[in-house]
Every structure is written in structure tokens, then in C-alpha cells.
C-alpha atoms as a PDB file:
ATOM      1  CA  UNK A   1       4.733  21.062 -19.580  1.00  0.00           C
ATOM      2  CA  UNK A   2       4.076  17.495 -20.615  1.00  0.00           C
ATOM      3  CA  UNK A   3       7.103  16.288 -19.197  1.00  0.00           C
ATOM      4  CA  UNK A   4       6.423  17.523 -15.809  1.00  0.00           C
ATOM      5  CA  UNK A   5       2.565  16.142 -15.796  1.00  0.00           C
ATOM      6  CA  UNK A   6       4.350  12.940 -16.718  1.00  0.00           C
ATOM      7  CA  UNK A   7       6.805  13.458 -14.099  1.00  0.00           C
ATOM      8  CA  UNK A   8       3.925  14.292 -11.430  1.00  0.00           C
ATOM      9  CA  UNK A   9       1.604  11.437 -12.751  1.00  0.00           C
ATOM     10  CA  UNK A  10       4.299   9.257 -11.860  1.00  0.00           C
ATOM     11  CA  UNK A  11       4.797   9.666  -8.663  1.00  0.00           C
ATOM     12  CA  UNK A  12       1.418   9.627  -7.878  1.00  0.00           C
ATOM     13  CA  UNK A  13       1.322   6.261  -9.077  1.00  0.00           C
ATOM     14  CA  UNK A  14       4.669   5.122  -7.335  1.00  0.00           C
ATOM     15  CA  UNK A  15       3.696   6.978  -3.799  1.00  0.00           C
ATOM     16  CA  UNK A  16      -0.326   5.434  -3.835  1.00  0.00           C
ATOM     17  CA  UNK A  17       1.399   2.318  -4.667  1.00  0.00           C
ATOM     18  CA  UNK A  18       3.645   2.482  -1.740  1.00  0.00           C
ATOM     19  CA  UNK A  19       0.884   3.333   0.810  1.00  0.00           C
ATOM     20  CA  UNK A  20      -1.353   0.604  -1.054  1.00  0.00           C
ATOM     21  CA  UNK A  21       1.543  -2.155  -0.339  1.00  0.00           C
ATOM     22  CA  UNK A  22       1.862  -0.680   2.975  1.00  0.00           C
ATOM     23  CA  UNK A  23      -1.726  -0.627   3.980  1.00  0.00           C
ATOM     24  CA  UNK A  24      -2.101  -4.181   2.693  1.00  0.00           C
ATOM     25  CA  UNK A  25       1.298  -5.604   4.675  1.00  0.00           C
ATOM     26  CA  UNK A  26      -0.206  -3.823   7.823  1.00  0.00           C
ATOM     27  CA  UNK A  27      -3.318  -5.414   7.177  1.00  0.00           C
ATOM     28  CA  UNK A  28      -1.883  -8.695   6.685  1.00  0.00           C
ATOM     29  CA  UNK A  29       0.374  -8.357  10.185  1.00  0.00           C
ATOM     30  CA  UNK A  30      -3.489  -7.579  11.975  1.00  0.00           C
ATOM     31  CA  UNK A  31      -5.281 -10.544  10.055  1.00  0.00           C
ATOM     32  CA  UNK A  32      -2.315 -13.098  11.134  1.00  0.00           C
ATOM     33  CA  UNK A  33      -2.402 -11.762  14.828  1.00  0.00           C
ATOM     34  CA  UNK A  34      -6.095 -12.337  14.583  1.00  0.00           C
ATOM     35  CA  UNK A  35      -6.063 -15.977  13.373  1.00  0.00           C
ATOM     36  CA  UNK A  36      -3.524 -16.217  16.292  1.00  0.00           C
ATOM     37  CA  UNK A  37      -5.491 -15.601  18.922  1.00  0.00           C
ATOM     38  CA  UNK A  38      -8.702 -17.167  17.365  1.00  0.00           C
ATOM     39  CA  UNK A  39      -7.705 -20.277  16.457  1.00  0.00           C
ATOM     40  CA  UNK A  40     -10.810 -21.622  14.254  1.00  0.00           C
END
């Protein structure tokens, strides 16, 4: 039983990391484009 909870809390972490990193590359594509077409 604590194995598995282990097992589950772990990929949690590794699958909410991977949409974090995701979300924050995607992010950083939009901000770039932005800064593109505004040029300050």
C-alpha cells in the first residue's frame, strides 16, 4: 500500500511537472512572438 501511494505520488509530481515545463515553454514561444511584433 505504501509503495503504490509512493508510486502514484510520483507521477503526479513527474506529469504536473511536465505540463508546468510545457505551459511555461508555450508561454515563452507567445511572449517572444509578442516582443516581435511590438518592438519597444
Amino acid at each position: 500500500m505504501f509503495t503504490l501511494t509512493n508510486v502514484a505520488l510520483c507521477l503526479g509530481l513527474v506529469l504536473g511537472l511536465g505540463l508546468f515545463m510545457n505551459a511555461y515553454l508555450k508561454g515563452k514561444k507567445v511572449l517572444s512572438k509578442l516582443s516581435q511584433k511590438k518592438p519597444y
